[in-house]
C-alpha atoms as a PDB file:
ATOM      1  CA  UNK A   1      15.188   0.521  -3.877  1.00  0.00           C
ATOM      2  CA  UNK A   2      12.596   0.111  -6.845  1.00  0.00           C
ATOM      3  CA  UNK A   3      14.157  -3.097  -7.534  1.00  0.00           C
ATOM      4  CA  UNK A   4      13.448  -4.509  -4.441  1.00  0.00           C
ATOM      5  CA  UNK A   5       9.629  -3.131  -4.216  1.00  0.00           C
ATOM      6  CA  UNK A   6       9.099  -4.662  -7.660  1.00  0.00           C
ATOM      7  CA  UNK A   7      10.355  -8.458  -6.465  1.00  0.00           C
ATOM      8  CA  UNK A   8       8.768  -8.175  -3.458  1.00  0.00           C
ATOM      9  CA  UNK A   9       5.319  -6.911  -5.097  1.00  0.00           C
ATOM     10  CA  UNK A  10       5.925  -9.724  -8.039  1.00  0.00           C
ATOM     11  CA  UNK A  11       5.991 -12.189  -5.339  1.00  0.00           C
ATOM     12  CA  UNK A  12       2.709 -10.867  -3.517  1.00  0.00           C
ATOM     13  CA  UNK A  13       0.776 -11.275  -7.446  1.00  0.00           C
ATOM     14  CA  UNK A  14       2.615 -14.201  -8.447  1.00  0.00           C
ATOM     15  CA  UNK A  15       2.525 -16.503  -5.310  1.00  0.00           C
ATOM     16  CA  UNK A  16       0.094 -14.951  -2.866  1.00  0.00           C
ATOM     17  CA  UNK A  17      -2.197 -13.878  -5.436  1.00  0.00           C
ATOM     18  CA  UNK A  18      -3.265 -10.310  -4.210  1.00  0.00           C
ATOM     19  CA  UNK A  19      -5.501  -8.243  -5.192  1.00  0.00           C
ATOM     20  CA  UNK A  20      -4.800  -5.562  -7.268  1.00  0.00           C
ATOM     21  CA  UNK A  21      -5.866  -2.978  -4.614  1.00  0.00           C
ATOM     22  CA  UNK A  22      -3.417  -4.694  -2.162  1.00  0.00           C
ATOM     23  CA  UNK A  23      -0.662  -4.579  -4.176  1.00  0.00           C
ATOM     24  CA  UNK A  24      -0.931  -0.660  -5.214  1.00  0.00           C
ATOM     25  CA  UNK A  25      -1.215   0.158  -1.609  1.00  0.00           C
ATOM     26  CA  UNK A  26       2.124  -2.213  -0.544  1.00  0.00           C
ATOM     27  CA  UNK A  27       3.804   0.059  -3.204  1.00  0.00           C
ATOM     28  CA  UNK A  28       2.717   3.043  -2.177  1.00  0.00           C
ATOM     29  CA  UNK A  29       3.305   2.417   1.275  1.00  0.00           C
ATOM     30  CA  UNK A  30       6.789   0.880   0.067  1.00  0.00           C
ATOM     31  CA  UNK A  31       7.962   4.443  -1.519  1.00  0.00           C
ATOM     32  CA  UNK A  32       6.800   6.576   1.430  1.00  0.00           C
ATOM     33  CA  UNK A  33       9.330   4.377   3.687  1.00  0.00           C
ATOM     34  CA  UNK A  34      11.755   4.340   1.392  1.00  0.00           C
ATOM     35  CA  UNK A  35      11.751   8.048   0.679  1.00  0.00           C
ATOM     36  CA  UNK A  36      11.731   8.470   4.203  1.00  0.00           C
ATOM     37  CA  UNK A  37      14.258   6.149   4.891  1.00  0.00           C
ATOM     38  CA  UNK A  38      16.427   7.791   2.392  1.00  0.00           C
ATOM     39  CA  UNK A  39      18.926   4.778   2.106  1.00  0.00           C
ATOM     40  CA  UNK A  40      20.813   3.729  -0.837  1.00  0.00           C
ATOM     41  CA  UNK A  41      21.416   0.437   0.418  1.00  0.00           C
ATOM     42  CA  UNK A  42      18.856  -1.742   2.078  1.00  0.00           C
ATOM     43  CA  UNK A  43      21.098  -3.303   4.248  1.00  0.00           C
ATOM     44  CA  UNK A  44      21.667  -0.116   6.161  1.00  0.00           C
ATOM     45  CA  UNK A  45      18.258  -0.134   7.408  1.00  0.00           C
ATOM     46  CA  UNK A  46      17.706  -1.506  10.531  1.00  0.00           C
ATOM     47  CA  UNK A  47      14.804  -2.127  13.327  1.00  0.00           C
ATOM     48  CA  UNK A  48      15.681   1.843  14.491  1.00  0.00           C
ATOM     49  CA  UNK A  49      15.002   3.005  11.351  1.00  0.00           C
ATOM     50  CA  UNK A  50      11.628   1.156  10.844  1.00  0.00           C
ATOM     51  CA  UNK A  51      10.704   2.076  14.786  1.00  0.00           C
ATOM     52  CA  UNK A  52      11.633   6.001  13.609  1.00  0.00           C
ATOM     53  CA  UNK A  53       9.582   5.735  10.624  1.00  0.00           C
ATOM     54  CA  UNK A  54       6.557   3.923  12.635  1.00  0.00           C
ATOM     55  CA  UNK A  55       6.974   6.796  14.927  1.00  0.00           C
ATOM     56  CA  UNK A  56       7.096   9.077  12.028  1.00  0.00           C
ATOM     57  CA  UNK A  57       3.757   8.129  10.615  1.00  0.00           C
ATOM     58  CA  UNK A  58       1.707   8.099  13.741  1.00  0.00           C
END
């Protein structure tokens, strides 16, 4: 899943061209879903597992 954290915070830098601060806390809050998630594939996650996981965090 790093792989896809990296594009999508290479984008955010690149194109949108975010802060530093807003970029560390995307990854950060990138890895906790992910390690919650606990997929290998991320086309097995679906809107369940992202309503368990804002359910989770609450």
């Amino acid at each position: 899943m790093k792989i896809f954290i990296d594009y999508f915070l290479n984008y955010l830098q690149t194109e949108k061209d975010a802060a530093k601060s807003t970029i560390h806390k995307y990854r950060a809050d990138l890895e906790k879903l992910f390690e919650y998630l606990q997929v290998t594939d991320i086309n097995e996650i679906n809107q369940n597992h992202l309503r368990d996981y804002l359910n989770h965090i609450r």
